[in-house]
Protein backbone atom coordinates (compact mmCIF):
# COMPACT_ATOMS: atom_id res chain seq x y z
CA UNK A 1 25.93 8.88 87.01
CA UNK A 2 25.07 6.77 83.91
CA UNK A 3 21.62 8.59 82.15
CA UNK A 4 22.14 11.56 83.05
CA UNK A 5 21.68 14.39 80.56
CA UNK A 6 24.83 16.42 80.80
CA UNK A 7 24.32 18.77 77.26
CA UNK A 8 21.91 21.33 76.16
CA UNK A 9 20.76 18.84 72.79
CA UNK A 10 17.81 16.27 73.00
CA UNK A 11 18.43 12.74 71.98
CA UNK A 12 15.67 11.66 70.40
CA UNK A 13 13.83 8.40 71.50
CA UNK A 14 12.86 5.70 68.81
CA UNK A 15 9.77 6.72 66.66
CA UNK A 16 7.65 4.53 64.18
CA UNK A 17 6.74 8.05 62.72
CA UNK A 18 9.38 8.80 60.30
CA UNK A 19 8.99 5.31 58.88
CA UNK A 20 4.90 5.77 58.60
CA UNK A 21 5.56 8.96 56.74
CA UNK A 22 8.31 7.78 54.34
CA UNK A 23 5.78 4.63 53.33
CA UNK A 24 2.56 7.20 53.38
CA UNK A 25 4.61 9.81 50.91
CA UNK A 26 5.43 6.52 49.14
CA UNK A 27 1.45 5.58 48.81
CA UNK A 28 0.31 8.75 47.91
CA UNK A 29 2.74 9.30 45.44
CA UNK A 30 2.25 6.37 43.54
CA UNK A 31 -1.34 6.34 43.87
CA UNK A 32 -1.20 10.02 42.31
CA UNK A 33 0.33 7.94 39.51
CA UNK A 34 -1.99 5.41 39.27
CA UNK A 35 -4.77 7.69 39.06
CA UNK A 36 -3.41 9.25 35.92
CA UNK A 37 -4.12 6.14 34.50
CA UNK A 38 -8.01 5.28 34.80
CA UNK A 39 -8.27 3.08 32.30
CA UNK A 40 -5.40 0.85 33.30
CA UNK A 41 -5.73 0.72 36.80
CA UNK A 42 -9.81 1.59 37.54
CA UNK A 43 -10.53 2.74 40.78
CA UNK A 44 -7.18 0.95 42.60
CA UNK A 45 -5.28 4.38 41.97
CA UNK A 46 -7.91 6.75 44.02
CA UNK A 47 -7.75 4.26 46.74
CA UNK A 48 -4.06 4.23 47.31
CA UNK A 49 -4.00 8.35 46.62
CA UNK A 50 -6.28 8.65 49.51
CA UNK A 51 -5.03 5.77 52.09
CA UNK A 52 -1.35 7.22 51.50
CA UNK A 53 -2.82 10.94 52.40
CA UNK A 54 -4.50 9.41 55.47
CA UNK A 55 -0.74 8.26 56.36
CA UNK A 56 0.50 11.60 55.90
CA UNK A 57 -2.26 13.15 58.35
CA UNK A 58 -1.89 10.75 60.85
CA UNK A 59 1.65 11.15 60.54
CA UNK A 60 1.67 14.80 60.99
CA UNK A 61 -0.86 14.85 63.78
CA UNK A 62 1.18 12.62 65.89
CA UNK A 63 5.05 13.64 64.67
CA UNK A 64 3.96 17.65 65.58
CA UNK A 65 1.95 16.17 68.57
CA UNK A 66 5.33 14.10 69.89
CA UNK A 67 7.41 17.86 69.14
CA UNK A 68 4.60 19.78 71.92
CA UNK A 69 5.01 17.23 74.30
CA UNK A 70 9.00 17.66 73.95
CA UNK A 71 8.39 21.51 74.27
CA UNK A 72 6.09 20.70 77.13
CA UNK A 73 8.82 18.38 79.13
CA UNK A 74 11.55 20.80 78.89
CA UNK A 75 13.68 19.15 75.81
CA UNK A 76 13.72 22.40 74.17
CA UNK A 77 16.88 23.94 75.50
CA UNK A 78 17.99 27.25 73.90
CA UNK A 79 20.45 25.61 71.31
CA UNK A 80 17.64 23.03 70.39
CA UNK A 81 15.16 25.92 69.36
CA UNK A 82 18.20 27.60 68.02
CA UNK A 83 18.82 25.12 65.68
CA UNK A 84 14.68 24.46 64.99
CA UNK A 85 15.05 28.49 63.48
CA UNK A 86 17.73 27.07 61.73
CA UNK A 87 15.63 24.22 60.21
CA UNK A 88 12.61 26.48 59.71
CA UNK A 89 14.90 29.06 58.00
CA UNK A 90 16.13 26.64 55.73
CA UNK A 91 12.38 25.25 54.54
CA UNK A 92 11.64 28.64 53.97
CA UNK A 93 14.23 29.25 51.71
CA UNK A 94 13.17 26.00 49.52
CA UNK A 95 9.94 27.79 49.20
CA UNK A 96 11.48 31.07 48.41
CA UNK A 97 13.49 29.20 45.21
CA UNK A 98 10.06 27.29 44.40
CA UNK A 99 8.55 30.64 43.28
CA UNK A 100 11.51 31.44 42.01
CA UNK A 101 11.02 28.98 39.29
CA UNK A 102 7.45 30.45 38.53
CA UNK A 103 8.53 33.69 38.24
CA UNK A 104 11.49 32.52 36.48
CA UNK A 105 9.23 30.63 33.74
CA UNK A 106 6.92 33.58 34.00
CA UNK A 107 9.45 36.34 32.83
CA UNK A 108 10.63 33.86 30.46
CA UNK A 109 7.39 34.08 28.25
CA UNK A 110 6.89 37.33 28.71
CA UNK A 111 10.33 38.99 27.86
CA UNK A 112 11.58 36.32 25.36
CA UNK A 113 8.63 34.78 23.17
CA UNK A 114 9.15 32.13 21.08
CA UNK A 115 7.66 29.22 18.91
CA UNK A 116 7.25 25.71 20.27
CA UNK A 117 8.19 23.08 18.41
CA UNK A 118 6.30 20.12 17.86
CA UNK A 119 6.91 17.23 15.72
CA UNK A 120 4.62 14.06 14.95
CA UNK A 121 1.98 15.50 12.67
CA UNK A 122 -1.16 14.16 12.63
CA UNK A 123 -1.56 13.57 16.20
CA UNK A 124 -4.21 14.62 18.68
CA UNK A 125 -1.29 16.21 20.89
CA UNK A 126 0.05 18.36 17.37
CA UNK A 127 -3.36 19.50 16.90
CA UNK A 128 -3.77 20.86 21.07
CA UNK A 129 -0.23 22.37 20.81
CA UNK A 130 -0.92 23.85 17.04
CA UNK A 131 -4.02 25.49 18.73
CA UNK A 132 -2.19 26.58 22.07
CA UNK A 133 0.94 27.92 19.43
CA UNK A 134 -2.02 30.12 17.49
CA UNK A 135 -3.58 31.67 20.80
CA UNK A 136 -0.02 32.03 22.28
CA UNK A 137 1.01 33.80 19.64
CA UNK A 138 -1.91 35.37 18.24
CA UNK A 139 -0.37 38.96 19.12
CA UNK A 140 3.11 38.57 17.79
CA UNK A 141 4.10 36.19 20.58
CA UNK A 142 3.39 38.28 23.00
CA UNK A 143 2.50 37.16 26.46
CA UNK A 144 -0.86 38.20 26.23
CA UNK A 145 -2.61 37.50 23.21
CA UNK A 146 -4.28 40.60 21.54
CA UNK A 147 -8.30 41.04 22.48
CA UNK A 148 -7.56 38.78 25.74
CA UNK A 149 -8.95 40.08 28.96
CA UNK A 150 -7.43 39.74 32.64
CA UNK A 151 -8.21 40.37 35.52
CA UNK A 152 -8.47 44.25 37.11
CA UNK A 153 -5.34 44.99 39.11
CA UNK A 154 -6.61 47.28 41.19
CA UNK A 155 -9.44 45.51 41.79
CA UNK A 156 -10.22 41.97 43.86
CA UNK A 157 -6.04 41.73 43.57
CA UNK A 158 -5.84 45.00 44.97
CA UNK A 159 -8.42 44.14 47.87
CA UNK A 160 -6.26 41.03 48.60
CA UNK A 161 -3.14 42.63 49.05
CA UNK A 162 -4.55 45.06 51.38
CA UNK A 163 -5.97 41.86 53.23
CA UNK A 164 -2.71 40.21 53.76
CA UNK A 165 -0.34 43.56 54.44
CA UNK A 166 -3.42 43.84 57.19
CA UNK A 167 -2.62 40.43 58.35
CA UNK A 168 1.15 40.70 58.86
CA UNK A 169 -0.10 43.60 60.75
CA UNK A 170 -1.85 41.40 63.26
CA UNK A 171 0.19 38.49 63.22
CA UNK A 172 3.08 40.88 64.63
CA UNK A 173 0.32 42.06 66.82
CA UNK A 174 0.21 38.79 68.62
CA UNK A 175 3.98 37.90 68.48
CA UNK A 176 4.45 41.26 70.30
CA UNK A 177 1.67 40.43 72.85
CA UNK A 178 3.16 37.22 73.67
CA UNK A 179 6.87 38.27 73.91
CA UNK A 180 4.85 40.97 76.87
CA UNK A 181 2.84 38.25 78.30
CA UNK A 182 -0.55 39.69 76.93
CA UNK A 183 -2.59 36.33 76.37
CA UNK A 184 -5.94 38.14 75.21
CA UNK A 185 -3.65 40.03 72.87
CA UNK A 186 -2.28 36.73 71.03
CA UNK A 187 -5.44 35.13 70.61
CA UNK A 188 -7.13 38.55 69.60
CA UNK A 189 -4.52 38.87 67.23
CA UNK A 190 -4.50 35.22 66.30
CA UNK A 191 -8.02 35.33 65.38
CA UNK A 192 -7.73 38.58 63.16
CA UNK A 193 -5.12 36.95 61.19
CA UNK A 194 -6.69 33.71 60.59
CA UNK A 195 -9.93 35.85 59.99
CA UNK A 196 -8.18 37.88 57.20
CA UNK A 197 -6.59 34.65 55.39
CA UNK A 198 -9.88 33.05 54.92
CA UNK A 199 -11.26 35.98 53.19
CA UNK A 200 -8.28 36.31 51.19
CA UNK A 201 -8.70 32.63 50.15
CA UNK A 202 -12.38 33.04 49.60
CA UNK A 203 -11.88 36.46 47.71
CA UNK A 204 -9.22 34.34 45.22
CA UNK A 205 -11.65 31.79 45.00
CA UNK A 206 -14.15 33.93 43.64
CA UNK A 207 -11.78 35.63 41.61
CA UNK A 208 -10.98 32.24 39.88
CA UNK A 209 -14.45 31.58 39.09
CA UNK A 210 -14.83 34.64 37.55
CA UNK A 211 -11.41 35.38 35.37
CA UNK A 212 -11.83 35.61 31.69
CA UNK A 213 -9.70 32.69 31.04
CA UNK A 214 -8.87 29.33 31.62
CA UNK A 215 -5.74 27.11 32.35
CA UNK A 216 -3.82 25.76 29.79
CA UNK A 217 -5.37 28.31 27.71
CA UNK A 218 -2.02 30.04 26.45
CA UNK A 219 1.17 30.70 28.41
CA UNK A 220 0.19 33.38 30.81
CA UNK A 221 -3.27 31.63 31.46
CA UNK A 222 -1.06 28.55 32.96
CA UNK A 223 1.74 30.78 34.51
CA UNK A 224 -1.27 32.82 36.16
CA UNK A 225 -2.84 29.86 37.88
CA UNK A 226 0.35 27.94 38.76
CA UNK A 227 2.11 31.05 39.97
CA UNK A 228 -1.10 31.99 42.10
CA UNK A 229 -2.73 29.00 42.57
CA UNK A 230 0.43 27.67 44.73
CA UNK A 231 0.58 30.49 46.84
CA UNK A 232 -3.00 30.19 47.66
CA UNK A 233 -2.18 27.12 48.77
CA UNK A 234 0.42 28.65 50.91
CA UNK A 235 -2.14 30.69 52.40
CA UNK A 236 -4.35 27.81 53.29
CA UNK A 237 -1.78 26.07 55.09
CA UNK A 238 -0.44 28.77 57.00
CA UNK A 239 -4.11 29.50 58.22
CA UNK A 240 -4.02 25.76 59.09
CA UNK A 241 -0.33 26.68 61.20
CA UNK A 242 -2.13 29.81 62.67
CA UNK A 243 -5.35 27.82 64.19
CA UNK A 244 -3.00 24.88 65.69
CA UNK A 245 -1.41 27.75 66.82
CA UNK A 246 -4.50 29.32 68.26
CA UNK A 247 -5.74 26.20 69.46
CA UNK A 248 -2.65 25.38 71.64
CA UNK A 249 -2.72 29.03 73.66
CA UNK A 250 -6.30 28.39 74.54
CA UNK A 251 -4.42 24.94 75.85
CA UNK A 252 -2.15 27.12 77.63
CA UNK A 253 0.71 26.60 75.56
CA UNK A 254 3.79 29.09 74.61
CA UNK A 255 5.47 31.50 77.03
CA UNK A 256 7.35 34.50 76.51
CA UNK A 257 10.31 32.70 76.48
CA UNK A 258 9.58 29.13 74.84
CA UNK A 259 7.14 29.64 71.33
CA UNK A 260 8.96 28.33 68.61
CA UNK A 261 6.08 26.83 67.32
CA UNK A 262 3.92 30.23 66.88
CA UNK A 263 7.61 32.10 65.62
CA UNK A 264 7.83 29.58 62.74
CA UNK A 265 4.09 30.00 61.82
CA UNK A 266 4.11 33.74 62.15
CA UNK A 267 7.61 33.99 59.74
CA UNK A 268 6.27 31.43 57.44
CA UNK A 269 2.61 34.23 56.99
CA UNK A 270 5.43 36.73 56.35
CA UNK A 271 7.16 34.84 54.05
CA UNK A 272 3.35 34.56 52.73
CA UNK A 273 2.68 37.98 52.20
CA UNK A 274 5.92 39.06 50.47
CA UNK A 275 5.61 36.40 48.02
CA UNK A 276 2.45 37.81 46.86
CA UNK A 277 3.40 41.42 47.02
CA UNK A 278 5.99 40.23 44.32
CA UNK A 279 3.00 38.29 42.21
CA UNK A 280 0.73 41.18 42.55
CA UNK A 281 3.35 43.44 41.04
CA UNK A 282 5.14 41.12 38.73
CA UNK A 283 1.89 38.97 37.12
CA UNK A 284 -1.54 41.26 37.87
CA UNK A 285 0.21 44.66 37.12
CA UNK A 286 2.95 44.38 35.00
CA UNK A 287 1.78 41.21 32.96
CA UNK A 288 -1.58 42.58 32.35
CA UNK A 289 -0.39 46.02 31.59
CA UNK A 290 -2.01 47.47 28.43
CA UNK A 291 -4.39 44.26 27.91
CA UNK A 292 -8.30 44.84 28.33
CA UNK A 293 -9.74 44.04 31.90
CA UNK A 294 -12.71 41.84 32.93
């Protein structure tokens, strides 16, 4: 009979969705732009930053909302959500190379110092880089420049790995009470985990307003708070992913057999943690190593 659904894929209906978000990105990007450029363009560049981020939003609400009520209907057959790992598997592995080029950049001040170049004497931008190239290099070029403090190790970073390696803990917790059917088990869990990622985001928040240094100040100052600073980010929007998450099993969503949507926010906290078991090690530890603490 003509209509009738005789494959395990979903054919997806027309959406206005995909064309809000393209034009949103488009807005906030070039109002980004514009607001690099106050004295040109006034106040016009704020206003299209922030109406092309209201696009995005609304665009996300709606696009993830449309996905539950596929989920919901039945259009997730076992080869869709098969290929939905795929795709999530995929976007994690863009992240995983987009720290790569932190730590990439990070280990390339550290192990091979060098001097910057800059030409155009005279300038305001040859003095700022003439006074970066003097703290950079105060030491010898090394990374960190003699009589510089960091930050203690073993101390708030320490505290916030323990938080996160806590927090995979309970995340898998819930995945493993919702693979037995144990609803007070996923949200207990749920709630622990989102718990434990907004004290590590308030613990790194205090942490920044009390570190020794500033951004831009010399190499590792700027590979410190890019390298870190992202990932926090990370962490803030996989607590967002965990509380939709939470929010949809008090709806009643997810079964033991059909929770794609808690899987990919439960690998993307993992993905989470390890990241910053590698920053802790690579950037607090080893690139503070020998340098006097705050």
């Amino acid at each position: 009979m003509a209509g009738n659904v005789n494959h395990d894929y979903h054919i997806l209906e027309p959406d206005i969705w995909p064309l809000i978000g393209s034009l949103s990105a488009v807005t906030f990007t070039s109002g980004l732009v514009l607001n690099m450029h106050p004295d040109t363009f006034g106040t016009s560049g704020s206003i299209v930053m922030w109406a092309g981020l209201a696009g995005l939003i609304a665009t996300f609400f709606m696009w993830f909302k449309n996905i539950v009520t596929e989920a919901e209907q039945g259009d997730h057959t076992p080869v869709v959500q098969l290929h939905m790992r795929y795709g999530m598997i995929l976007f994690i592995a863009s992240e995983v190379m987009f720290f790569v080029g932190w730590f990439w950049s990070f280990f390339d001040f550290a192990l091979f110092p060098a001097p910057l170049s800059v030409t155009d004497a005279g300038t305001a931008a040859q003095a700022t880089a003439n006074a970066f190239l003097t703290d950079n290099t105060a030491s010898g070029g090394d990374l960190v420049p003699q009589g510089m403090e960091v930050l203690d190790a073993f101390s708030l970073p320490l505290l916030n790995t323990l938080i996160l390696l806590c927090s995979g803990t309970t995340v898998t917790w819930a995945h493993h009470a919702l693979i037995h059917g144990d609803r007070d088990g996923l949200k207990q869990g749920l709630i622990a985990t989102i718990a434990l990622g907004v004290l590590f985001s308030g613990i790194q928040a205090y942490e920044y307003s009390i570190a020794p240094f500033n951004f831009g100040q010399n190499t590792y100052s700027s590979a410190f708070y890019m390298a870190t600073g992202f990932h926090g980010f990370h962490v803030l929007i996989g607590t967002i992913f965990l509380a939709v998450c939470l929010f949809r099993v008090y709806k009643g969503h997810f079964t033991p057999r059909q929770h794609f949507g808690f899987e990919a926010a439960a690998w993307y906290w993992h993905f989470v943690d390890v990241v910053w078991l590698f920053l802790f090690v690579a950037i607090y530890v080893w690139g503070g190593w020998g340098a006097p603490v705050h």
